[in-house]
Protein backbone atom coordinates (compact mmCIF):
# COMPACT_ATOMS: atom_id res chain seq x y z
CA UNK A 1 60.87 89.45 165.09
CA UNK A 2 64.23 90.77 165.37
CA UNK A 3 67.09 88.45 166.66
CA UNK A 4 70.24 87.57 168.38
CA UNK A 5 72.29 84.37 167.45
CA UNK A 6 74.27 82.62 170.30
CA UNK A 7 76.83 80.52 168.06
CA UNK A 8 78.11 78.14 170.74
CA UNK A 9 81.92 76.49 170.30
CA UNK A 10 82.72 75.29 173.77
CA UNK A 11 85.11 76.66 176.03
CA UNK A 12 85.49 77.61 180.15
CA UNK A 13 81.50 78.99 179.68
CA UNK A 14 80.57 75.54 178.36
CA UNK A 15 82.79 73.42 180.57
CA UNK A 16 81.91 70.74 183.12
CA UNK A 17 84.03 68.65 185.74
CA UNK A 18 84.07 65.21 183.94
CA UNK A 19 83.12 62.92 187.20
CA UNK A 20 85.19 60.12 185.74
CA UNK A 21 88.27 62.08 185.14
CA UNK A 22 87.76 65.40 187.02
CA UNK A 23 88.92 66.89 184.38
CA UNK A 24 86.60 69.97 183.55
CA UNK A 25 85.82 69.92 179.40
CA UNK A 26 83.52 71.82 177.25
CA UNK A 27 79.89 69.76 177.28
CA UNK A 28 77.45 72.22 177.70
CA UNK A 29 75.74 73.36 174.79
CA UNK A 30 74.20 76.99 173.91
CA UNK A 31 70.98 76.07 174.38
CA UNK A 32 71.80 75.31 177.86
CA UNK A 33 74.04 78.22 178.88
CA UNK A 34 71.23 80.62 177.43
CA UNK A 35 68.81 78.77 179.71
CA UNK A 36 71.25 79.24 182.84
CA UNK A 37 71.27 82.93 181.86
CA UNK A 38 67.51 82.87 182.09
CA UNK A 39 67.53 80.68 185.33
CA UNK A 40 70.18 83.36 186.82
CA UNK A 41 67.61 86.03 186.19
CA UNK A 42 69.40 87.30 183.38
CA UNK A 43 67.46 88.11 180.38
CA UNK A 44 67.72 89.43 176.59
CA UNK A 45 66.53 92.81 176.33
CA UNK A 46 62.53 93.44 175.25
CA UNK A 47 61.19 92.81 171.90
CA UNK A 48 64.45 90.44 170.90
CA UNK A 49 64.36 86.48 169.85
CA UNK A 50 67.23 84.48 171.01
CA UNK A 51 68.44 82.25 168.65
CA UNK A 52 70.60 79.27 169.12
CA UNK A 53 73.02 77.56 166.73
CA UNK A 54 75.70 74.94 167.90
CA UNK A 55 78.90 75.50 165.79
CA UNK A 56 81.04 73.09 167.41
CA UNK A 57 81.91 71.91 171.51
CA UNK A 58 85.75 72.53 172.53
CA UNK A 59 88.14 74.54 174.74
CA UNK A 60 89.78 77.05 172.11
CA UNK A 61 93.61 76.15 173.56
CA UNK A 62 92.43 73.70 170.32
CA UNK A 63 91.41 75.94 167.76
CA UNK A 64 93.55 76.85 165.24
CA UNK A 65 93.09 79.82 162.72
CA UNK A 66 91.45 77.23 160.30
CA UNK A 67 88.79 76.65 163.07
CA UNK A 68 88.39 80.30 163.68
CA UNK A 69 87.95 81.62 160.13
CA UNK A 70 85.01 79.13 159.91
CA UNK A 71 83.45 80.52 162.89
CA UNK A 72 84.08 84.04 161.40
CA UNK A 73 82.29 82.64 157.88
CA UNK A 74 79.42 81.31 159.54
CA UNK A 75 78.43 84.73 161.07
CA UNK A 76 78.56 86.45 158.22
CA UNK A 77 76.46 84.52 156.65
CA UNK A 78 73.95 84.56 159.76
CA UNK A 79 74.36 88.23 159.90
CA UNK A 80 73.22 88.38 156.36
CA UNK A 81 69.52 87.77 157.38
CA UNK A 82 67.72 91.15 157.75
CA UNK A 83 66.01 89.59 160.82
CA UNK A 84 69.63 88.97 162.94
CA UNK A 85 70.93 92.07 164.70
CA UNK A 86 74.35 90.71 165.88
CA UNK A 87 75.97 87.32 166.71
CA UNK A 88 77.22 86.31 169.83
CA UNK A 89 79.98 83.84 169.89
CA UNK A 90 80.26 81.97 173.28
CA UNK A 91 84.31 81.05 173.28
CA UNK A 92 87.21 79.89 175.09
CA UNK A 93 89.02 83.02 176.41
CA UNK A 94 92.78 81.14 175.58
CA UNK A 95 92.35 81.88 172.10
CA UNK A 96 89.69 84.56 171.65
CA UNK A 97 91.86 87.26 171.40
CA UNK A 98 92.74 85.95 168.24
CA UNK A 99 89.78 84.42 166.75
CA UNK A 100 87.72 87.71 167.71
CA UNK A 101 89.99 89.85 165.38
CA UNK A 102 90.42 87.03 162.19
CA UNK A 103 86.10 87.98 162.47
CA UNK A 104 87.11 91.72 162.61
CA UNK A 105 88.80 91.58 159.10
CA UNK A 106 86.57 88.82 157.02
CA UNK A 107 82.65 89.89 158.23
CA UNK A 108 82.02 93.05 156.04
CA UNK A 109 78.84 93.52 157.82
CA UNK A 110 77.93 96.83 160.06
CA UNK A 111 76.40 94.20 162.64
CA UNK A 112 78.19 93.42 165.51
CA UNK A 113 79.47 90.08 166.35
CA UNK A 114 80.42 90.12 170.00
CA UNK A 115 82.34 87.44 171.46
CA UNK A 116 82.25 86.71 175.10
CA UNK A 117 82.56 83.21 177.14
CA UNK A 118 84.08 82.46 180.97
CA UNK A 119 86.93 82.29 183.33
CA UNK A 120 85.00 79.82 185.57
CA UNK A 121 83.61 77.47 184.34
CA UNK A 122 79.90 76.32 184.55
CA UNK A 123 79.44 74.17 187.44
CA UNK A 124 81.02 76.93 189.75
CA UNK A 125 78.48 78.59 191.71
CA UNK A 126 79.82 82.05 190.88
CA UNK A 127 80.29 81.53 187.08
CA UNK A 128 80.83 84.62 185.39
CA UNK A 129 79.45 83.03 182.26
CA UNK A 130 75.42 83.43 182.58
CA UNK A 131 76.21 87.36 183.49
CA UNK A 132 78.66 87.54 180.24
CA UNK A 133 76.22 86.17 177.98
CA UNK A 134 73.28 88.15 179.15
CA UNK A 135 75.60 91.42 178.42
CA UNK A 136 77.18 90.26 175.02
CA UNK A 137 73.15 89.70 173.99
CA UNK A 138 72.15 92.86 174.92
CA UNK A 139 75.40 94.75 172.91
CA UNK A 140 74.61 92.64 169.60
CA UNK A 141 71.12 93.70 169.56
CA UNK A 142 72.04 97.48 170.22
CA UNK A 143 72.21 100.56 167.49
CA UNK A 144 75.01 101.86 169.36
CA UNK A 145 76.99 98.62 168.30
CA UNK A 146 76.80 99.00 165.13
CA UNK A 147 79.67 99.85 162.64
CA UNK A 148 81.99 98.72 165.79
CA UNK A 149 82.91 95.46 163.76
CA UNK A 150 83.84 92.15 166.22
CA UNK A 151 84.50 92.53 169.85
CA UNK A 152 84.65 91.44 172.75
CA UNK A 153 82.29 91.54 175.86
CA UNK A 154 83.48 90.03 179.14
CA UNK A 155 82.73 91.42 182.85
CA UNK A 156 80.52 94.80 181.64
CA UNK A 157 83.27 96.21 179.26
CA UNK A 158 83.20 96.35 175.45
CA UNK A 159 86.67 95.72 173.77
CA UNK A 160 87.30 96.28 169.99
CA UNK A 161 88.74 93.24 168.60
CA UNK A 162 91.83 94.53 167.51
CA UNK A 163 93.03 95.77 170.79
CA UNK A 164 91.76 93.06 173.28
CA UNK A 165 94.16 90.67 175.01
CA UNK A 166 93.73 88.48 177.56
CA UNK A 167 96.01 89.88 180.65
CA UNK A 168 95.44 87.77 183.50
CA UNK A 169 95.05 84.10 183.53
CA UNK A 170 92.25 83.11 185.95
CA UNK A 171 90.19 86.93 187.18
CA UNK A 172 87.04 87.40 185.66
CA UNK A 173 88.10 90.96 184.44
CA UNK A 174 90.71 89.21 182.42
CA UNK A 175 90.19 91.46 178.92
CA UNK A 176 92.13 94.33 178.77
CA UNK A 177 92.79 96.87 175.39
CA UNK A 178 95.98 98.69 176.70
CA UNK A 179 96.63 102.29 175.88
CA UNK A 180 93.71 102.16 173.30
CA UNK A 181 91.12 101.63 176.10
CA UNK A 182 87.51 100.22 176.22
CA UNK A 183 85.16 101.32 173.54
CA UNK A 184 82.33 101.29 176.02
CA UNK A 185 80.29 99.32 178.89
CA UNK A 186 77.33 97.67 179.65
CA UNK A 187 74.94 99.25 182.79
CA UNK A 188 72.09 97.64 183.36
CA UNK A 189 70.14 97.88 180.37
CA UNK A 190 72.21 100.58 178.83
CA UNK A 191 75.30 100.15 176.27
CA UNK A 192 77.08 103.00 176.48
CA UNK A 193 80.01 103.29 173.75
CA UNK A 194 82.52 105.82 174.80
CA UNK A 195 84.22 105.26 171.28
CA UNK A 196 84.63 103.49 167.74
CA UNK A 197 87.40 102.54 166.44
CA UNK A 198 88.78 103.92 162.87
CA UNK A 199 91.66 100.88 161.57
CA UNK A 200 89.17 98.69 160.65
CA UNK A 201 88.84 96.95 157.43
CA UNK A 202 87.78 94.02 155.81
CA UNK A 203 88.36 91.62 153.44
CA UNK A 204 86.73 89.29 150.96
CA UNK A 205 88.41 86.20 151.17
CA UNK A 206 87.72 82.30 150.95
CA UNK A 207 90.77 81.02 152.36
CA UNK A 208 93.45 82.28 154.69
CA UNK A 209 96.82 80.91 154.93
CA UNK A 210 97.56 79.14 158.48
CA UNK A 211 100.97 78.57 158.18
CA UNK A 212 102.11 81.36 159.54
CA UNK A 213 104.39 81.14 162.45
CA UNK A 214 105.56 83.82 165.39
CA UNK A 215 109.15 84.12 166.98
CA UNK A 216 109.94 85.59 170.17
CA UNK A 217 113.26 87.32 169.94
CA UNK A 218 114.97 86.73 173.70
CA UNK A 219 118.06 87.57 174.69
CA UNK A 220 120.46 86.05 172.32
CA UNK A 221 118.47 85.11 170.24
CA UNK A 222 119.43 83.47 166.75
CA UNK A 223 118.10 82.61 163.49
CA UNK A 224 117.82 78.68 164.25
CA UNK A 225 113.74 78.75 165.11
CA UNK A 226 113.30 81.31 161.79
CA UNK A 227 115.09 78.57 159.58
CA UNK A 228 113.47 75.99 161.39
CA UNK A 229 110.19 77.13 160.70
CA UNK A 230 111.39 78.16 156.58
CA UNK A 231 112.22 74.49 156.34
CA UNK A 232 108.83 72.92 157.61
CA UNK A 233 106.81 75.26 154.94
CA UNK A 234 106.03 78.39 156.83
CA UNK A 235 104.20 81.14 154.42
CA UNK A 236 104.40 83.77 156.60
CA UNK A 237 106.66 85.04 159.66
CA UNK A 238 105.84 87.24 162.96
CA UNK A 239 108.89 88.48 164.90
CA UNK A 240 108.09 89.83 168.16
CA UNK A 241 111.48 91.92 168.84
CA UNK A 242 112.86 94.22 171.06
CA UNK A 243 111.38 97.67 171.80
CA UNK A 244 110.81 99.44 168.48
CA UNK A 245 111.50 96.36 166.41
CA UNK A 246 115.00 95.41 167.28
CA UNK A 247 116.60 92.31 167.15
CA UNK A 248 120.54 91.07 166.20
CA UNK A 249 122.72 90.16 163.16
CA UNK A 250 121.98 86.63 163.65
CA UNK A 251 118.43 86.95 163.64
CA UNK A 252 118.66 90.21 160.55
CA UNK A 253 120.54 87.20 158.79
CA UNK A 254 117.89 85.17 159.17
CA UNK A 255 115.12 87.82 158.08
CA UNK A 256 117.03 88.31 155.05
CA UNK A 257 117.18 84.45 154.43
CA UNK A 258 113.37 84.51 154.69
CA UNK A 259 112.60 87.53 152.36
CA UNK A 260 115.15 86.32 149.91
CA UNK A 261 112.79 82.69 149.86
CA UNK A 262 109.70 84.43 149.19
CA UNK A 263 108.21 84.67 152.59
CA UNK A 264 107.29 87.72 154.28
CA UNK A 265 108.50 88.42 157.24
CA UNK A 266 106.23 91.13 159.94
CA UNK A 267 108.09 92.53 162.76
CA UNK A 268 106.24 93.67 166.19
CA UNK A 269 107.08 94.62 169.52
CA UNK A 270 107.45 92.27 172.21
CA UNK A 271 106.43 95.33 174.84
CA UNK A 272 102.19 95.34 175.30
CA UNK A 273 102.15 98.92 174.14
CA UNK A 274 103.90 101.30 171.34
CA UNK A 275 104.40 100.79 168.50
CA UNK A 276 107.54 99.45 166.11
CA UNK A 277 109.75 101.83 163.94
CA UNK A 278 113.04 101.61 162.67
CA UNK A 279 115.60 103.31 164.39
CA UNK A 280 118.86 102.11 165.25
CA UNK A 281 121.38 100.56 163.50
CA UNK A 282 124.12 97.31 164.19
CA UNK A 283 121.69 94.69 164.47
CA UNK A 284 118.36 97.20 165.33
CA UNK A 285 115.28 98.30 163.64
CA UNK A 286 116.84 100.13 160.40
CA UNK A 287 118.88 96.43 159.43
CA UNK A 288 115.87 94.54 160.03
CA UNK A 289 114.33 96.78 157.72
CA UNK A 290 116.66 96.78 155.77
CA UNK A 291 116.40 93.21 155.42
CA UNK A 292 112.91 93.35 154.05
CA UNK A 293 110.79 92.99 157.09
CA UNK A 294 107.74 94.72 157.54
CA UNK A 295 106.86 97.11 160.75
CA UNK A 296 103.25 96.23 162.04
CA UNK A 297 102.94 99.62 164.16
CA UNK A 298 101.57 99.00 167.21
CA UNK A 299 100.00 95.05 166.66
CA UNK A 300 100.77 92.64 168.55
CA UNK A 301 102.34 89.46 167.28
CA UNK A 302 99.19 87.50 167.84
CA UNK A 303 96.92 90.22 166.30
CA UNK A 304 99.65 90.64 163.26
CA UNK A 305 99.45 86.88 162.72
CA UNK A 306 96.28 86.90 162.58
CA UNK A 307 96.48 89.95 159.77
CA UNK A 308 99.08 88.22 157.83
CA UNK A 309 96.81 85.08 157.69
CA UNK A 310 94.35 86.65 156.21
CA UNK A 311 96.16 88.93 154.07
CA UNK A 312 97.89 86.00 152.16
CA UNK A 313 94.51 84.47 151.47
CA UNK A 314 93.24 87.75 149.84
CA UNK A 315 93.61 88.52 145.74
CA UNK A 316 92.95 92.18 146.26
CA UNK A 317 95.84 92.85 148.21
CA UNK A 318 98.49 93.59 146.05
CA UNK A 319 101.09 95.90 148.59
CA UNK A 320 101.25 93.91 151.41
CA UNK A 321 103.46 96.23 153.10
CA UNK A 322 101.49 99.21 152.86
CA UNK A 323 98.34 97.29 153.84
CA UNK A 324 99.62 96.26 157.16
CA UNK A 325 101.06 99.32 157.93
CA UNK A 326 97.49 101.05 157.35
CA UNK A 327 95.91 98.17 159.83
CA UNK A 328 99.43 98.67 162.18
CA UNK A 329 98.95 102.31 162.64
């Protein structure tokens, strides 16, 4: 019988008010928020087995990108039984942004894995988490998902991993893909995909490298946190600069410092849409090329972090610079 697997890590969807500390932490387990969904009247669609697989039980503001790529691992290899249709990955919303797209670029499967979880948690009486889960189930077991790689599914709209963020802190509609748009919806029993995305790749890999660290550039900034983080071991640097990937001669000094060590340095925007490209000059985007850095198009620094991570753990890429500016646009 063909399947769906709900891999449950914790989260707001999983969370309870601890009566001793009233402090609400993640304690429910898949099995339970699947039965919820059921008890809400929410169910999977016809003909379709949900499965149930608990890969760990914590809010993601603790993950780190170690913590993600073995969520990412473990759905490939569910995904590569001919019986699964998709994986659904029940997840803090802090971090999913992030963890969604690391599963974008290591699953080289043409089955979804759909990530979805809560803004309220599950002993509020309006959760939005049995409603979320019932939808996310329903997109990993549909054709029309397939070849649309890891995304997200949160409050009836499908978001490709790559573009999601999380814009608003606490409303359930709190996904958002910016200029890029949704890739489709869920209505009732219908997922309708309005359409795929093309800068999607992936990549055979067995380790990533987490030491990869992003900068902010804000007015006046320097090069301090850059050589801070060169001198505690970073392998890998995001700037998010100004505009089209500006920044100063302090902080071009310290690019060039970074390059000239051996670590790469990726330059974004710190604006939510366009994209970076070299353009001006005394302290702008043509000296922090010049400096060595590489222009991520229009990723974000979280999403380029992500990239770079991976990137460094892959022996098949051999042009860094030209891969990321294929996955940059």
């Amino acid at each position: 019988m063909p399947k769906v697997v709900v891999l449950g890590t914790g989260g707001t969807i999983a969370s309870r008010v601890d009566p001793k500390t009233g402090h609400a932490v993640a304690a429910a387990t898949g099995v339970e928020l699947v039965e919820t969904m059921r008890a809400c009247g929410h169910a999977a669609p016809a003909g379709i087995e949900v499965a149930v697989e608990q890969f760990c039980n914590v809010n993601s503001f603790r993950f780190d990108l170690e913590i993600a790529f073995r969520i990412a691992k473990r759905a490939a290899s569910l995904l590569a039984d001919p019986e699964i249709l998709g994986v659904v990955v029940t997840q803090g919303t802090d971090t999913m942004e992030e963890s969604s797209y690391l599963a974008d670029l290591v699953v080289g499967s043409e089955k979804p894995v759909v990530f979805t979880g809560a803004q309220r948690h599950a002993q509020e009486s309006d959760s939005d988490g049995p409603r979320n889960l019932a939808q996310a189930i329903r997109v990993a077991a549909a054709p029309e998902a397939r070849g649309l790689g890891a995304m997200i599914v949160f409050e009836g709209e499908l978001h490709a991993a790559r573009d999601a963020t999380k814009l608003h802190a606490s409303r359930v509609g709190t996904f958002w893909s910016g200029e890029h748009g949704k890739l489709g919806e869920v209505d009732g029993e219908r997922v309708v995909v309005q359409r795929r995305p093309t800068l999607r790749r992936s990549f055979a890999v067995d380790r990533i490298e987490p030491r990869i660290d992003l900068v902010r550039l804000v007015m006046g900034s320097d090069a301090r946190f850059i050589r801070c983080a060169l001198d505690t071991g970073t392998r890998g640097l995001v700037l998010e600069a100004f505009g089209r990937g500006n920044a100063n001669h302090e902080v071009v000094a310290g690019i060039r410092e970074a390059v000239e060590r051996g670590v790469p340095v990726v330059v974004t925007s710190r604006c939510p849409q366009g994209r970076v490209l070299p353009i001006y000059g005394d302290g702008g985007g043509k000296d922090v090329a010049a400096a060595g850095a590489i222009f991520a198009g229009d990723l974000s620094g979280l999403k380029a972090r992500v990239l770079l991570s991976v990137l460094l753990g892959s022996p098949a890429v051999t042009d860094l610079a030209e891969t990321i500016a294929a996955m940059g646009s």
